[in-house]
Protein backbone atom coordinates (compact mmCIF):
# COMPACT_ATOMS: atom_id res chain seq x y z
CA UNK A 1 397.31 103.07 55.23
CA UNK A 2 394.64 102.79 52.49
CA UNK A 3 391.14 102.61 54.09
CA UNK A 4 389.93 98.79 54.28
CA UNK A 5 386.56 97.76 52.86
CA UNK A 6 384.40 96.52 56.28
CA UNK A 7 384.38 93.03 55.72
CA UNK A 8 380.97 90.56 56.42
CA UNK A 9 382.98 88.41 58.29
CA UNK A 10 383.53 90.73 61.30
CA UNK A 11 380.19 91.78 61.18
CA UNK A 12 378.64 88.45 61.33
CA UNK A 13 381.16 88.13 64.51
CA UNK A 14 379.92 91.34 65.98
CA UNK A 15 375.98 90.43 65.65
CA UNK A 16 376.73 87.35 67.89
CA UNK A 17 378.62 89.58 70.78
CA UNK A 18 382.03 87.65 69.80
CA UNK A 19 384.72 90.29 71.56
CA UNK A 20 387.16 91.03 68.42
CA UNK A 21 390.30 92.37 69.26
CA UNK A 22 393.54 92.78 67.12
CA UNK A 23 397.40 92.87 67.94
CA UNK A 24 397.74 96.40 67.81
CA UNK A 25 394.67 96.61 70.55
CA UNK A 26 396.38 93.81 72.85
CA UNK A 27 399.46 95.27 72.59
CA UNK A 28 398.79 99.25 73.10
CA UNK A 29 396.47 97.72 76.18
CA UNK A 30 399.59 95.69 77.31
CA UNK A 31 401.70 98.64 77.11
CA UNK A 32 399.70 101.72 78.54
CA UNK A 33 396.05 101.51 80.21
CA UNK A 34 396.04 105.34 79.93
CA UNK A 35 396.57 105.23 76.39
CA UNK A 36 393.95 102.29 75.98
CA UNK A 37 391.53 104.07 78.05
CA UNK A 38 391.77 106.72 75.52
CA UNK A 39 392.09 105.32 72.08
CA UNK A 40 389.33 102.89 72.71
CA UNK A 41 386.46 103.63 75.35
CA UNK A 42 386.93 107.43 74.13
CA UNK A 43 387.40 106.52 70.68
CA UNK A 44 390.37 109.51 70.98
CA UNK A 45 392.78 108.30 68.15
CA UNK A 46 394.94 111.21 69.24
CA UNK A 47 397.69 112.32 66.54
CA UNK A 48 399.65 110.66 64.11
CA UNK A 49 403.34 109.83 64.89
CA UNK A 50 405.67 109.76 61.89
CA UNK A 51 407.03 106.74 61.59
CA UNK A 52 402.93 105.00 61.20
CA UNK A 53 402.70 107.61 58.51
CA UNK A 54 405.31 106.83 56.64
CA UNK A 55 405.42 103.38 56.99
CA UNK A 56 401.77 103.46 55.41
CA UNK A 57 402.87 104.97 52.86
CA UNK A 58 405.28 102.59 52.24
CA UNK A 59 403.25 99.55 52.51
CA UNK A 60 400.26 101.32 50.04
CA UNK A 61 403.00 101.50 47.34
CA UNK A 62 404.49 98.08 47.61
CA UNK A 63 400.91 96.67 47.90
CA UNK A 64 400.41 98.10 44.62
CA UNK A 65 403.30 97.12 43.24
CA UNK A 66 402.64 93.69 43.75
CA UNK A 67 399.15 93.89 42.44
CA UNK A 68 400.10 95.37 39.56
CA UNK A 69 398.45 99.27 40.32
CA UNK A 70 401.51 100.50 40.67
CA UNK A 71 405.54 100.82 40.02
CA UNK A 72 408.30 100.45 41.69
CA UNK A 73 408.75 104.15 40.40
CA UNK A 74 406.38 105.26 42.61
CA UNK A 75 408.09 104.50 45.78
CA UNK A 76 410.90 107.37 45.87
CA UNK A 77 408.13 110.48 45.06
CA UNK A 78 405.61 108.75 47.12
CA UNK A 79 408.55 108.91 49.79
CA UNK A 80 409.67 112.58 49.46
CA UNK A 81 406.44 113.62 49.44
CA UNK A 82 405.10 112.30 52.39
CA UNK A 83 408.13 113.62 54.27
CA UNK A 84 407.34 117.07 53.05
CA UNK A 85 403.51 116.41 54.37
CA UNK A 86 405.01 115.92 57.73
CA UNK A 87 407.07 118.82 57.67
CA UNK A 88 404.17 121.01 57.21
CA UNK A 89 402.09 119.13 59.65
CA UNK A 90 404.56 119.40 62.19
CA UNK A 91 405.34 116.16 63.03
CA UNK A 92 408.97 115.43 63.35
CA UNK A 93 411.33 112.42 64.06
CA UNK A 94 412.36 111.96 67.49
CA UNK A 95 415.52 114.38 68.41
CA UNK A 96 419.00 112.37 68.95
CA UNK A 97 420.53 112.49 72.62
CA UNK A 98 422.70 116.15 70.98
CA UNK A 99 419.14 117.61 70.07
CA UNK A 100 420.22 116.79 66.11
CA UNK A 101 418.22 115.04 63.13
CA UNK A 102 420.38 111.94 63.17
CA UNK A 103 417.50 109.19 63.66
CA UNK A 104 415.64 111.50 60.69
CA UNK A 105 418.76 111.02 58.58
CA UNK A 106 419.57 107.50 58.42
CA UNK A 107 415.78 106.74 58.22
CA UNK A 108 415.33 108.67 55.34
CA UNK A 109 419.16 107.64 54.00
CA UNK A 110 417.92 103.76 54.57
CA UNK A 111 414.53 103.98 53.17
CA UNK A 112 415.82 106.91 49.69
CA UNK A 113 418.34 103.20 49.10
CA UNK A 114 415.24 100.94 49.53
CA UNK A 115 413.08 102.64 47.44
CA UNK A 116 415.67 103.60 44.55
CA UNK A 117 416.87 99.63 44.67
CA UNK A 118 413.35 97.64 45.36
CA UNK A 119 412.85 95.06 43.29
CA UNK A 120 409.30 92.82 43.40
CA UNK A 121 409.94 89.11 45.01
CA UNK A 122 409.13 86.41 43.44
CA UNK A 123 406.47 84.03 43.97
CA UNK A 124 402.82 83.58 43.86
CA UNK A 125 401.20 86.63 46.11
CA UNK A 126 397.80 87.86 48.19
CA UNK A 127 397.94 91.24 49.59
CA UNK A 128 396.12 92.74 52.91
CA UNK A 129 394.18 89.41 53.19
CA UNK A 130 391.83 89.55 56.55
CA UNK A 131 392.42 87.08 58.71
CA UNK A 132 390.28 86.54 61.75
CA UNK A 133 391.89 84.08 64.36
CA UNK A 134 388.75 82.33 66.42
CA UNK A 135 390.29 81.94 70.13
CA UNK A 136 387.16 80.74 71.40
CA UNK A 137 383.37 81.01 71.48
CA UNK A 138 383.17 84.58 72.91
CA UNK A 139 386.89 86.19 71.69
CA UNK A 140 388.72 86.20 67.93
CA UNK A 141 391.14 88.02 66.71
CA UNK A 142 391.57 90.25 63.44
CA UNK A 143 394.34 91.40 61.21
CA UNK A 144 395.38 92.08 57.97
CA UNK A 145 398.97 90.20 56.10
CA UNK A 146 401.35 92.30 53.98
CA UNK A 147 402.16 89.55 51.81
CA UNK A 148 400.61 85.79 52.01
CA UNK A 149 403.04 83.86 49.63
CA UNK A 150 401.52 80.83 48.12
CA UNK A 151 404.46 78.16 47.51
CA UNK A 152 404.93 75.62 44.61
CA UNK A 153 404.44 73.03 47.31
CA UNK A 154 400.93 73.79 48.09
CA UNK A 155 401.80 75.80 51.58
CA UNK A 156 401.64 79.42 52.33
CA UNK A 157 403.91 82.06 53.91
CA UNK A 158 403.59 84.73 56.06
CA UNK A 159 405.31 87.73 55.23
CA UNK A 160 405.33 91.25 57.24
CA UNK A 161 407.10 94.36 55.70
CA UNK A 162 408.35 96.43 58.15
CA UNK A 163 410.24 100.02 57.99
CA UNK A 164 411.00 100.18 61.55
CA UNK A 165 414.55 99.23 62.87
CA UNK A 166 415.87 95.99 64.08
CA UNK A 167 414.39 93.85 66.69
CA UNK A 168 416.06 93.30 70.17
CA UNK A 169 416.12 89.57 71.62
CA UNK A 170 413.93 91.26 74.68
CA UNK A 171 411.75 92.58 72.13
CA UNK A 172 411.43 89.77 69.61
CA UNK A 173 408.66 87.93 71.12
CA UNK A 174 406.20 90.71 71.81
CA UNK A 175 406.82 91.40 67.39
CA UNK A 176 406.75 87.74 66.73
CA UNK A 177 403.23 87.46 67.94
CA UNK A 178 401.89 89.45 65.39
CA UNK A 179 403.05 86.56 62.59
CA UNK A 180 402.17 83.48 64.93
CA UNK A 181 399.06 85.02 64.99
CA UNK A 182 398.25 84.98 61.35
CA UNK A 183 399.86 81.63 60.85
CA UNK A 184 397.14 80.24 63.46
CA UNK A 185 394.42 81.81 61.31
CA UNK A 186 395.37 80.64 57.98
CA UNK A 187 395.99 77.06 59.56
CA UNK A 188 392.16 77.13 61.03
CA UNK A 189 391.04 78.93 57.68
CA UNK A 190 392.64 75.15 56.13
CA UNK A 191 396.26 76.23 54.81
CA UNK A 192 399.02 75.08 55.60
CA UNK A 193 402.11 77.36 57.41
CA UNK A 194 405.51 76.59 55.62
CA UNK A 195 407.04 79.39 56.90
CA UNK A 196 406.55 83.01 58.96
CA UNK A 197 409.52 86.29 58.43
CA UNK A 198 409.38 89.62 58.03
CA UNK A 199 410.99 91.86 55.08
CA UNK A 200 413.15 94.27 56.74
CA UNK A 201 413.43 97.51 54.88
CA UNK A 202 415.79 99.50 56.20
CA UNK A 203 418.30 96.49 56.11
CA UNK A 204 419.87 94.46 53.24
CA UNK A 205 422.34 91.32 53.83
CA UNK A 206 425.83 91.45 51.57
CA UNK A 207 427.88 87.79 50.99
CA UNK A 208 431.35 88.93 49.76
CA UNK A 209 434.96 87.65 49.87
CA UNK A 210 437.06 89.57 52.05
CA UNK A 211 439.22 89.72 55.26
CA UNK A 212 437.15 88.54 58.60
CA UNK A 213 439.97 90.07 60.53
CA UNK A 214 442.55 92.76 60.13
CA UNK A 215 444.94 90.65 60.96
CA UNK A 216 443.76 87.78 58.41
CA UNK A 217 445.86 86.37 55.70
CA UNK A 218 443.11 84.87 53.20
CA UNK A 219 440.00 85.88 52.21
CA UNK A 220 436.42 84.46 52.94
CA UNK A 221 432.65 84.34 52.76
CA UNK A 222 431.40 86.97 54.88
CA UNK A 223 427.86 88.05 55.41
CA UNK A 224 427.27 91.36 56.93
CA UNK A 225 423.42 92.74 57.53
CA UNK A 226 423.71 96.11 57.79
CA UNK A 227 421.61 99.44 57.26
CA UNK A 228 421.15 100.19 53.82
CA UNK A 229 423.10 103.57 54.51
CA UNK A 230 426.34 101.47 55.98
CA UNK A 231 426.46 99.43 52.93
CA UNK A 232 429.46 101.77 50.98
CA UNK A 233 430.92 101.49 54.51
CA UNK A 234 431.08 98.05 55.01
CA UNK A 235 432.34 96.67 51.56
CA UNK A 236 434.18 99.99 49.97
CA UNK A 237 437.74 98.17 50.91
CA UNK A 238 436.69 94.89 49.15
CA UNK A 239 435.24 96.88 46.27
CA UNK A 240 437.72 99.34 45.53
CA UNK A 241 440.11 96.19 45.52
CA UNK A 242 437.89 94.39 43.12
CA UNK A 243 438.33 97.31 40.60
CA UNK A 244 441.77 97.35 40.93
CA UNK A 245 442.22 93.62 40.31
CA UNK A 246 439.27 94.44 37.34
CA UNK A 247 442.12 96.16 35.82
CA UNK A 248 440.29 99.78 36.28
CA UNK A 249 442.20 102.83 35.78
CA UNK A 250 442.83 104.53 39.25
CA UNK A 251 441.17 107.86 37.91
CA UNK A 252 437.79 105.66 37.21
CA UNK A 253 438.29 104.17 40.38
CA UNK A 254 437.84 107.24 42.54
CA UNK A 255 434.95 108.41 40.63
CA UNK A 256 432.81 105.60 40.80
CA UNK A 257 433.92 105.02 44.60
CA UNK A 258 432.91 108.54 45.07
CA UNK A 259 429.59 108.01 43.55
CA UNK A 260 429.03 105.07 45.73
CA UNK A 261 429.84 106.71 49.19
CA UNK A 262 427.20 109.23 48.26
CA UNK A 263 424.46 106.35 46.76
CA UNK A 264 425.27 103.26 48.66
CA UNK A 265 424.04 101.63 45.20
CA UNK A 266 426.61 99.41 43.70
CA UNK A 267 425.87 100.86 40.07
CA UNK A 268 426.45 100.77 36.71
CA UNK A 269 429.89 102.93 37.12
CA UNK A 270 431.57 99.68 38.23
CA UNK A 271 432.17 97.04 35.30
CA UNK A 272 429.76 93.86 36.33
CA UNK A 273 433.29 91.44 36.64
CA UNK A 274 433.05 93.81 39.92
CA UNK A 275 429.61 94.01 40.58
CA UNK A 276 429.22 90.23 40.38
CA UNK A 277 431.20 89.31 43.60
CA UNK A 278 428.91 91.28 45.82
CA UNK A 279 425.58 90.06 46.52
CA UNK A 280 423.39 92.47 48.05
CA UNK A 281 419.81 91.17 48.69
CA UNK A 282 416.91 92.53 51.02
CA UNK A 283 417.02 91.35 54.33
CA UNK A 284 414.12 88.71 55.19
CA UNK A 285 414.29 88.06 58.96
CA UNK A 286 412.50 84.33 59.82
CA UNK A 287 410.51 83.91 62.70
CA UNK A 288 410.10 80.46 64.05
CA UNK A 289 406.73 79.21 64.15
CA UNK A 290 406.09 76.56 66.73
CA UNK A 291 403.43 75.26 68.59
CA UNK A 292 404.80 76.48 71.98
CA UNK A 293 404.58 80.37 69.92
CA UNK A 294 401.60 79.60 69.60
CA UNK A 295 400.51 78.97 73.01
CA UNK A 296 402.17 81.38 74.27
CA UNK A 297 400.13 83.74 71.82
CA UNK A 298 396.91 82.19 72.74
CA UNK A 299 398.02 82.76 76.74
CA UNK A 300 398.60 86.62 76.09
CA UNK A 301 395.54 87.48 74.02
CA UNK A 302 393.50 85.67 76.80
CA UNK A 303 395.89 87.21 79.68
CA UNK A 304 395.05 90.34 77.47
CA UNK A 305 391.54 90.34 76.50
CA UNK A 306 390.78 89.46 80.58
CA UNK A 307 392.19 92.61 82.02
CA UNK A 308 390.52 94.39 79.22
CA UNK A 309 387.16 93.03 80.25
CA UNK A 310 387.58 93.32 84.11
CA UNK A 311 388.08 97.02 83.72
CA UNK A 312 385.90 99.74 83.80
CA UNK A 313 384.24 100.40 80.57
CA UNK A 314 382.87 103.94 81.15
CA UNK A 315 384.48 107.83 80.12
CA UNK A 316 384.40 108.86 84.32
CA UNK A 317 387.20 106.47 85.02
CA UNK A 318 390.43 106.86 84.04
CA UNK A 319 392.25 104.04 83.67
CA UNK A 320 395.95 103.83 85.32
CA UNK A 321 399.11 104.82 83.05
CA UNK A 322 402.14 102.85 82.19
CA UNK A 323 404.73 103.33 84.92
CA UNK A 324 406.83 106.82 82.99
CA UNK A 325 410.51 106.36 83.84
CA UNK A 326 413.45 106.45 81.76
CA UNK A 327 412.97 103.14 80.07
CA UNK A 328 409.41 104.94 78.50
CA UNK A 329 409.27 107.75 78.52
CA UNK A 330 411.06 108.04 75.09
CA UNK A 331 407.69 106.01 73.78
CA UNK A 332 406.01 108.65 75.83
CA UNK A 333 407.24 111.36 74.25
CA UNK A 334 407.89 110.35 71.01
CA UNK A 335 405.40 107.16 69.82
CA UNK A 336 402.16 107.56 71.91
CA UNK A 337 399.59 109.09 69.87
CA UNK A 338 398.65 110.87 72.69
CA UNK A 339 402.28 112.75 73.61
CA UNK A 340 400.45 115.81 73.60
CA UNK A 341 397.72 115.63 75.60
CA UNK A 342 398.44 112.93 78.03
CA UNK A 343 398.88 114.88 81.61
CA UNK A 344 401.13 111.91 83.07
CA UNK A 345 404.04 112.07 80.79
CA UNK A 346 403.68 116.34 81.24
CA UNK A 347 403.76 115.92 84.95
CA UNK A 348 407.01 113.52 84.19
CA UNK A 349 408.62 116.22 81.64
CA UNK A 350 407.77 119.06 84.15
CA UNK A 351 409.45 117.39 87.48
CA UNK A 352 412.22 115.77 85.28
CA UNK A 353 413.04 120.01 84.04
CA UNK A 354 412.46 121.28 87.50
CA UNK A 355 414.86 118.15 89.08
CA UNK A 356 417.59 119.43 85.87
CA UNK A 357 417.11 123.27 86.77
CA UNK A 358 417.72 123.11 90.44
CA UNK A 359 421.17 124.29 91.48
CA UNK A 360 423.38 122.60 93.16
CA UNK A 361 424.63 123.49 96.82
CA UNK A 362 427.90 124.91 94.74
CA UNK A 363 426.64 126.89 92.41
CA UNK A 364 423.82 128.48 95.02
CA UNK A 365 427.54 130.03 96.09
CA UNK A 366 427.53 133.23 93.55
């Protein structure tokens, strides 16, 4: 991410001892003392994982874009060239379960689609606004929006781009905090919250008429969200009966199909009689914002900022890591910035190859 400006504001906070915190901070607290303990009484910002590199990259281009710095023909090189950066740096997308580069793959297949397709919303827009959230006398809370949308209406939305992959119902709260939390600010900063989503990247939704079932006799209204890299896979039967009922020629047919399975762009090779019954739109995910989000956000960055405070604030004591087992240690190993140096999730990788290695009572036979 571009380098912010240090704003008054947060100064002024800091002179009067006000504890200032942000959602990245509660969360990587939440989530790993270790890692906490680290990144913020050592000041150790470890190493850079590839997907926050990336996604910076990303969200420096569309800022741009939308303030009128930049093109939406910067996005693709800006892409390609990052991902070369990383190659020489080293720093590679987690491995698939086989060892391979799947997860690299579709990333890179989802985001090449997004950033060959993008197209500026529309609206009225503020970009990487600060907003500081005042929980109380002694504790507030920064951050900076993506997008703050300001609506013909006279209210404002909150929008959040995000590159990463869908979110989980177990996981949706713990992201949805992060957009509560801005809504809270801009309603004590005197605006008025219409609305709260993020902009889902890697996704796009498609409304076509086709078959819900295989065994269905009429058509429909379907709507399918789907990676940006499934989306010649989940309408190439409906188009490639389009162009037939377009009157194409069959030869035609197979050559702009073909050009479509490799592009997942529904291009100019189709006639727009075709291209007309398929809309294809980014995916903007809402987020609910109610007043029980919002105390539950005020609950955890209190819950939070307490064990924060309670602990020991010094570089002699450690504080106590996240509990490594196979529900983490993929964040471990993959996400922390501090994979490589951490000596919990090494102890964890060294038992876990001894426990692999050991021969069974069988095999101890020859």
């Amino acid at each position: 991410m571009a380098e912010r400006a240090k704003d008054p504001r947060l100064q002024e906070l800091y002179d009067q001892g006000v504890q200032i915190y942000s959602i990245s901070k509660l969360n990587c607290i939440n989530q790993c003392l270790y890692q906490s303990w680290r990144t913020y009484i050592l000041h150790d910002r470890g190493i850079n994982g590839c997907y926050g590199v990336l996604g910076g990259k990303i969200h420096d281009c569309l800022q741009n874009i939308i303030d009128g710095t930049g093109t939406t023909a910067d996005l693709l090189p800006s892409l390609n060239s990052e991902l070369d950066n990383l190659e020489m740096l080293g720093l590679d997308f987690p491995h698939d379960f086989r060892g391979g580069t799947s997860i690299r793959d579709k990333w890179v297949a989802d985001m090449t689609n997004f950033c060959k397709t993008f197209y500026p919303p529309n609206g009225k827009f503020e970009t990487e606004q600060l907003l500081i959230l005042r929980v109380n006398e002694n504790r507030a809370l920064q951050g900076y929006i993506d997008l703050l949308r300001h609506n013909d209406d006279g209210t404002v939305s909150v929008l959040d781009w995000k590159t990463s992959s869908q979110f989980t119902q177990e996981n949706l709260l713990e992201h949805g905090r992060q957009l509560i939390v801005y809504g809270m600010a801009l309603e004590q900063a005197g605006y008025k919250v219409k609305s709260t989503a993020w902009i889902m990247l890697k996704y796009v939704v498609i409304n076509f008429n086709w078959y819900a079932t295989k065994r269905s006799k009429t058509k429909t209204l379907l709507t399918r969200i789907v990676n940006r890299s499934k989306i010649y896979a989940t309408i190439k039967d409906a188009v490639e009966s389009a162009c037939r009922e377009s009157g194409m020629d069959e030869a035609d047919i197979e050559m702009a199909m073909m050009e479509f399975s490799k592009t997942n762009i529904l291009g100019d090779q189709f006639p727009a009689a075709v291209r007309e019954q398929f809309s294809i739109k980014p995916y903007v995910r809402n987020y609910p914002y109610t007043e029980e989000l919002k105390q539950e956000a005020l609950d955890y960055i209190n819950k939070t900022a307490d064990l924060y405070e309670s602990l020991p604030h010094d570089k002699e004591h450690p504080w106590e890591p996240c509990e490594i087992g196979k529900n983490t240690s993929f964040f471990c190993n993959n996400l922390c910035s501090h994979r490589k140096t951490c000596p919990y999730i090494q102890d964890y990788n060294d038992r876990l190859a001894s426990n692999t290695s050991k021969p069974d009572d069988d095999e101890e036979l020859f």
